[in-house]
PDB file of N, CA and C in Angstrom:
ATOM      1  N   UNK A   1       4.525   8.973   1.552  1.00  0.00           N
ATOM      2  CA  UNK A   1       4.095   9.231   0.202  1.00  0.00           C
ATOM      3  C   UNK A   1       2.676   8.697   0.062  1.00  0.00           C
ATOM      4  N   UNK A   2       2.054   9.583  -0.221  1.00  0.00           N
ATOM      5  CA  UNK A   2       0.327   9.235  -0.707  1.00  0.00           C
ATOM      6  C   UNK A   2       0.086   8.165  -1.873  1.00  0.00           C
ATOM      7  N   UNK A   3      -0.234   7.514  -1.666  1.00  0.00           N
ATOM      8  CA  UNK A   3      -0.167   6.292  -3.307  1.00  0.00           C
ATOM      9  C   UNK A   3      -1.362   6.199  -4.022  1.00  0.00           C
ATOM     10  N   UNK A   4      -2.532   6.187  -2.904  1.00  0.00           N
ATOM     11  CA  UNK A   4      -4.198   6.202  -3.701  1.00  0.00           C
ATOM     12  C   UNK A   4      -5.021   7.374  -2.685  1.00  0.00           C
ATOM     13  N   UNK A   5      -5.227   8.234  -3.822  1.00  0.00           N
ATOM     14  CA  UNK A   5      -6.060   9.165  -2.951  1.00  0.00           C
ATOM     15  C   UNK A   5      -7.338   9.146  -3.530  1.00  0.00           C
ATOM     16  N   UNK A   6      -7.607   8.528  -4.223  1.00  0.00           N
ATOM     17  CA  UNK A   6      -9.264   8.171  -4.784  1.00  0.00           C
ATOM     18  C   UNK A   6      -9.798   6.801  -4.635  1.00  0.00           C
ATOM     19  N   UNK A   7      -9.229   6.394  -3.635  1.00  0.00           N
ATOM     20  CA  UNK A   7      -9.906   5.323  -2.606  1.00  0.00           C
ATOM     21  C   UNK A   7     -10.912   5.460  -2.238  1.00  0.00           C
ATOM     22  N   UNK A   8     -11.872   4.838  -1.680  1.00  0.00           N
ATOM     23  CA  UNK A   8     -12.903   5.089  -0.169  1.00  0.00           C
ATOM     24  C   UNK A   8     -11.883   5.517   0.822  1.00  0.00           C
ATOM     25  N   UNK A   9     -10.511   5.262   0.957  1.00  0.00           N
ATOM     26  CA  UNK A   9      -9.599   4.932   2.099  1.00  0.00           C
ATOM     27  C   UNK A   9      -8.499   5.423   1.627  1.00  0.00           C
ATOM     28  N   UNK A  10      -7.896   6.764   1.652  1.00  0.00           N
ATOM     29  CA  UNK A  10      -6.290   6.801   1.192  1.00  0.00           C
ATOM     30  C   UNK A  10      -5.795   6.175   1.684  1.00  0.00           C
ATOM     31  N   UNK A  11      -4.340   5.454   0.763  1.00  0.00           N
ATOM     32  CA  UNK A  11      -3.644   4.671   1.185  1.00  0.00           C
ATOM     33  C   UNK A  11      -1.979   5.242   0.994  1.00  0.00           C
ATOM     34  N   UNK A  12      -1.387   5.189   1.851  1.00  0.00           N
ATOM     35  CA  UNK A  12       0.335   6.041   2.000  1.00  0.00           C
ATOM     36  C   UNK A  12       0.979   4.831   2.128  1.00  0.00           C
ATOM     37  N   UNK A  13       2.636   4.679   1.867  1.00  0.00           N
ATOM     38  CA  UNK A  13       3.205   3.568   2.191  1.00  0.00           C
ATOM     39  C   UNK A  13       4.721   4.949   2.449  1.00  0.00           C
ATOM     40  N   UNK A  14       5.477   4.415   3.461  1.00  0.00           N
ATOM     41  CA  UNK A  14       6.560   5.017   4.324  1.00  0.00           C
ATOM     42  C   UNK A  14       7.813   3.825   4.740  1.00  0.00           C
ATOM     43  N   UNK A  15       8.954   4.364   4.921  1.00  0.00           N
ATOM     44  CA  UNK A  15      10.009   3.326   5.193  1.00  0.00           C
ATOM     45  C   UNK A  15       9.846   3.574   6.850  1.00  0.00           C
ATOM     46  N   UNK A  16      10.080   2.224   7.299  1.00  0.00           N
ATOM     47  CA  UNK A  16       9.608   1.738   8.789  1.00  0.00           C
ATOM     48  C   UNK A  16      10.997   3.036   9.594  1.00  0.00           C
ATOM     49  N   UNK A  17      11.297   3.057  10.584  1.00  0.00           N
ATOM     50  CA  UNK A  17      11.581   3.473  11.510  1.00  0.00           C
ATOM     51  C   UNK A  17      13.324   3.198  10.918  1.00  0.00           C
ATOM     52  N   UNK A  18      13.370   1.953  11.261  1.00  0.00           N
ATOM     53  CA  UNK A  18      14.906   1.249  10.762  1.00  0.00           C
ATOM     54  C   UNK A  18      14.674   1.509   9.712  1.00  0.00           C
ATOM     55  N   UNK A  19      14.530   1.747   8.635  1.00  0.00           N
ATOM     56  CA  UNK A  19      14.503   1.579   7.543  1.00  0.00           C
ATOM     57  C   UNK A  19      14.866   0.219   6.829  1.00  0.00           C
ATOM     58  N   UNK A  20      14.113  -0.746   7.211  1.00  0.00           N
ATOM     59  CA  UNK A  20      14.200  -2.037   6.902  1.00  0.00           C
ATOM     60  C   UNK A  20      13.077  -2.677   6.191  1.00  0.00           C
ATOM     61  N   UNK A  21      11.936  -1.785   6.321  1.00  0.00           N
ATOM     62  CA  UNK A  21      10.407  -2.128   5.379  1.00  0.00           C
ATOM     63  C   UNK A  21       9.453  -1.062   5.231  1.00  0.00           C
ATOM     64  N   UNK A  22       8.599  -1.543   4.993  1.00  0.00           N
ATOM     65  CA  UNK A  22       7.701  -0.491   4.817  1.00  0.00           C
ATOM     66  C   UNK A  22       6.123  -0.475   5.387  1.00  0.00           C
ATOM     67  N   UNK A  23       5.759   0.705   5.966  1.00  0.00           N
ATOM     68  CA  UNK A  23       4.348   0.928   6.493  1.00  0.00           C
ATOM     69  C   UNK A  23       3.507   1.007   5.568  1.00  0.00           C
ATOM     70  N   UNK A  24       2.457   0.099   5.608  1.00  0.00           N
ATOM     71  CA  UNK A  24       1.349   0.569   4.733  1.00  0.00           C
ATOM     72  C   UNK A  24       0.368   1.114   5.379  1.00  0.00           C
ATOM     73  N   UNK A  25      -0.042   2.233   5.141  1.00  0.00           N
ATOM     74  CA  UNK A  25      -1.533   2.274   6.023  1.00  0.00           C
ATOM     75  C   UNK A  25      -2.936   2.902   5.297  1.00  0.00           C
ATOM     76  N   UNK A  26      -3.863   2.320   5.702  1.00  0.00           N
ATOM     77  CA  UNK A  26      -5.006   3.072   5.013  1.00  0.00           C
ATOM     78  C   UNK A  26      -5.620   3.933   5.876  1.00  0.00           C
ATOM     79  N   UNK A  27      -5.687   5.081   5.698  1.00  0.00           N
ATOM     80  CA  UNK A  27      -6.227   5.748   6.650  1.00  0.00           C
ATOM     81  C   UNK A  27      -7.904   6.076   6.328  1.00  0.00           C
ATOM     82  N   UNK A  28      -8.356   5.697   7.924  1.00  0.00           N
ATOM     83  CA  UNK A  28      -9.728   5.592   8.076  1.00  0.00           C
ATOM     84  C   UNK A  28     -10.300   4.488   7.975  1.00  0.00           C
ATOM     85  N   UNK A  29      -9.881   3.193   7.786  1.00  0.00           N
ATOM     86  CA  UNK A  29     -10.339   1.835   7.209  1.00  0.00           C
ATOM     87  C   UNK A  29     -11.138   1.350   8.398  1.00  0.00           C
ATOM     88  N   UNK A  30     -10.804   1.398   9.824  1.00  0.00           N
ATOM     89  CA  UNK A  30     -11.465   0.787  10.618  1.00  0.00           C
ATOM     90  C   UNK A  30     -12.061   2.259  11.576  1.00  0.00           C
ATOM     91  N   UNK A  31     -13.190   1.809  12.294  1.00  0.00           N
ATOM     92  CA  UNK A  31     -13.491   2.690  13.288  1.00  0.00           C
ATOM     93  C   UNK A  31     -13.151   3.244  14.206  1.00  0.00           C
ATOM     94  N   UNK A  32     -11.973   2.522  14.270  1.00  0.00           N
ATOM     95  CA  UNK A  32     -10.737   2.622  15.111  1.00  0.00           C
ATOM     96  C   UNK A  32      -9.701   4.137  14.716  1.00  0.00           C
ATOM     97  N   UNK A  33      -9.752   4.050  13.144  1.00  0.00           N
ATOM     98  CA  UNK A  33      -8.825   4.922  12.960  1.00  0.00           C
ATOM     99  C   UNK A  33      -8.405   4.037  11.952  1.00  0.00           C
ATOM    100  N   UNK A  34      -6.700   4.279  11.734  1.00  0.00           N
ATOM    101  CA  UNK A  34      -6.334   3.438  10.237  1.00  0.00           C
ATOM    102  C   UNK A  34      -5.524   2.119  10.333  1.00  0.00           C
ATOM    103  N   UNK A  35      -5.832   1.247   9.177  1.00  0.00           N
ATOM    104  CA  UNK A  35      -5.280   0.041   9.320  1.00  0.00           C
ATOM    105  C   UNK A  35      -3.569   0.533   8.912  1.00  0.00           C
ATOM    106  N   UNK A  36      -2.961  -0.468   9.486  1.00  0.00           N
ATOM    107  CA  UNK A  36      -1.142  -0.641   9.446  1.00  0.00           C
ATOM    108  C   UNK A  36      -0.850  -1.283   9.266  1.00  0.00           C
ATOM    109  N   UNK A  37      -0.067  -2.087   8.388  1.00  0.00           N
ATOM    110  CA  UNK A  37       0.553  -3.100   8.505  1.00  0.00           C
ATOM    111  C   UNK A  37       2.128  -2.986   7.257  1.00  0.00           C
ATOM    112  N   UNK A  38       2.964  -3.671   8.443  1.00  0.00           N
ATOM    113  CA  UNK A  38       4.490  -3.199   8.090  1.00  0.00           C
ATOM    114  C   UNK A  38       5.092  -4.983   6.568  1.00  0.00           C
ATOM    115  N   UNK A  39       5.638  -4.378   6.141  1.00  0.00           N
ATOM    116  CA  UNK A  39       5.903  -5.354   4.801  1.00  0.00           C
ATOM    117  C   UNK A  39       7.093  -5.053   4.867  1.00  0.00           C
ATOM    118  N   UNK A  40       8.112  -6.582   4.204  1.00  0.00           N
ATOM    119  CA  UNK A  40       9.341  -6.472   3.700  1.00  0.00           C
ATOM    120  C   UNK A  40       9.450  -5.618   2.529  1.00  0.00           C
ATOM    121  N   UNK A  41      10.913  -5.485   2.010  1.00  0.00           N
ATOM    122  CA  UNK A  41      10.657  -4.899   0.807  1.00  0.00           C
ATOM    123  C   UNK A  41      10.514  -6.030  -0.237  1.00  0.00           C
ATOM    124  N   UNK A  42      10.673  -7.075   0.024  1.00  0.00           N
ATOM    125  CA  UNK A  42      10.452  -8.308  -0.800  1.00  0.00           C
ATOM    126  C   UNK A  42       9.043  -8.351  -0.978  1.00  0.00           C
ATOM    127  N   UNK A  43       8.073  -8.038   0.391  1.00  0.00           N
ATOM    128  CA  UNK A  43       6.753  -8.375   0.089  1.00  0.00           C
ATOM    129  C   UNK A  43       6.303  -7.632  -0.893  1.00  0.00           C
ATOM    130  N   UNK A  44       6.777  -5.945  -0.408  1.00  0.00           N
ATOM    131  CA  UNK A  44       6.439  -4.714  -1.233  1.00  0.00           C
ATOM    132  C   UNK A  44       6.470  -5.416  -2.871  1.00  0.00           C
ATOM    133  N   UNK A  45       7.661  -5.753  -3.022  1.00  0.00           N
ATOM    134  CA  UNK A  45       7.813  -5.855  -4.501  1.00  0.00           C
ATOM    135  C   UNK A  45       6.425  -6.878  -5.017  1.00  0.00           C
ATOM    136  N   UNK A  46       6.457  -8.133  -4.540  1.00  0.00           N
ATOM    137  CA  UNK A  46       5.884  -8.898  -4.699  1.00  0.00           C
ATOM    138  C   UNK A  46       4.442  -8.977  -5.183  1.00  0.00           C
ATOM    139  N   UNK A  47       3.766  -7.831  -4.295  1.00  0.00           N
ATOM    140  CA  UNK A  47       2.347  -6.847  -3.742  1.00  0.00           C
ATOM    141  C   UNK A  47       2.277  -6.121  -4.948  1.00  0.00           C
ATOM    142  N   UNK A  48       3.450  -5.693  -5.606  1.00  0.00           N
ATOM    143  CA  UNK A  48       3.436  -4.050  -6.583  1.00  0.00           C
ATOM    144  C   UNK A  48       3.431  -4.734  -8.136  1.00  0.00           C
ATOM    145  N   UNK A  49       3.885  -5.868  -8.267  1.00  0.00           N
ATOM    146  CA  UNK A  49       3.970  -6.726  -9.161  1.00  0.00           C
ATOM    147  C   UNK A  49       2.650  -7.368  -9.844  1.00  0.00           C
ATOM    148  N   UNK A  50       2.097  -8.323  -8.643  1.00  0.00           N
ATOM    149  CA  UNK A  50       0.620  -8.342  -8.338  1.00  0.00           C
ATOM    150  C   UNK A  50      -0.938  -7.618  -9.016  1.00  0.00           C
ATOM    151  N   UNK A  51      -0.738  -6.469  -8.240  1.00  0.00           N
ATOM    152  CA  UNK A  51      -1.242  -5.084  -8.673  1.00  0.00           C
ATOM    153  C   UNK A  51      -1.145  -4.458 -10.162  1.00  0.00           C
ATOM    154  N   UNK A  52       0.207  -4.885 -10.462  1.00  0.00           N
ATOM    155  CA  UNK A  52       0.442  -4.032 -11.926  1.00  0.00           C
ATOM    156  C   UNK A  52       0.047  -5.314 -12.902  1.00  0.00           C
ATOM    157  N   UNK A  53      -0.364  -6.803 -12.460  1.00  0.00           N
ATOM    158  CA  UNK A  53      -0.768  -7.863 -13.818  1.00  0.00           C
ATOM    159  C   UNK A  53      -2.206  -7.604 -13.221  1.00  0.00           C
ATOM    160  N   UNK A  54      -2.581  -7.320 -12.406  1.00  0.00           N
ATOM    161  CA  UNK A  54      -3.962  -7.432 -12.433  1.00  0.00           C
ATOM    162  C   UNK A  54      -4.365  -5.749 -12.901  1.00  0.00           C
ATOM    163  N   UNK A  55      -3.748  -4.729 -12.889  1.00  0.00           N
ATOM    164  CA  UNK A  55      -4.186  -3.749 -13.645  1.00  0.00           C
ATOM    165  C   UNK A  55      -4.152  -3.839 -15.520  1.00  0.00           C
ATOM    166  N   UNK A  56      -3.211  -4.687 -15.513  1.00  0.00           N
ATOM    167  CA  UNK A  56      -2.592  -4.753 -17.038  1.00  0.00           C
ATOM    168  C   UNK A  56      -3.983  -5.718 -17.632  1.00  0.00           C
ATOM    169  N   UNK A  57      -4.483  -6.577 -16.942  1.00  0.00           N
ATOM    170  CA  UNK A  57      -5.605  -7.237 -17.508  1.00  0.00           C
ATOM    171  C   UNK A  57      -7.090  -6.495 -17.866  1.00  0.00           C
ATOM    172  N   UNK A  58      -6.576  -5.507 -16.801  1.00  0.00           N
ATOM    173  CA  UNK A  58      -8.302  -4.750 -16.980  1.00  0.00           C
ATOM    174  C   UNK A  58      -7.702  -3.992 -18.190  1.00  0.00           C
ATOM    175  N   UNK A  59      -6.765  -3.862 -18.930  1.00  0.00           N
ATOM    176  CA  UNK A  59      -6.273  -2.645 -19.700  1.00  0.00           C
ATOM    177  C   UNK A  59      -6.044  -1.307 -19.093  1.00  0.00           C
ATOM    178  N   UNK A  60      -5.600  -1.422 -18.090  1.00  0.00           N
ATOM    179  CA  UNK A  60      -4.992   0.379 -17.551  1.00  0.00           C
ATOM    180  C   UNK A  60      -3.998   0.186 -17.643  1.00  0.00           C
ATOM    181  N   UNK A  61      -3.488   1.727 -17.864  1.00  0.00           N
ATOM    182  CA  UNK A  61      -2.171   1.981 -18.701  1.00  0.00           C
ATOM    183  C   UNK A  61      -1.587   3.312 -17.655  1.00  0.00           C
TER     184      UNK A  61
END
């Protein structure tokens, strides 16, 4: 699932293989190709929580 496509960097997040967490990746971030990195769903929540008080401060709705 696509999550930010008006990034510098789209960013997708996917359930891992086991289905035990989740892939984040930004694609294109390094020169390499795209950054990865796998999260609990605890982190997920944690991360999405995060994100939504620091959006709520700028006032986005």
């Amino acid at each position: 699932m696509k999550i930010v496509d008006r990034s510098l960097h789209p960013i997708s997040v996917s359930p891992t293989d086991d289905r035990r967490g989740l892939e984040v990746r930004v694609h294109g971030a390094t020169p390499q190709g795209d950054f990865v990195t796998l999260m609990t769903p605890q982190d997920a929540r944690v991360l999405a929580f995060g994100l939504l008080a620091e959006a709520e401060k700028l006032g986005a709705r």
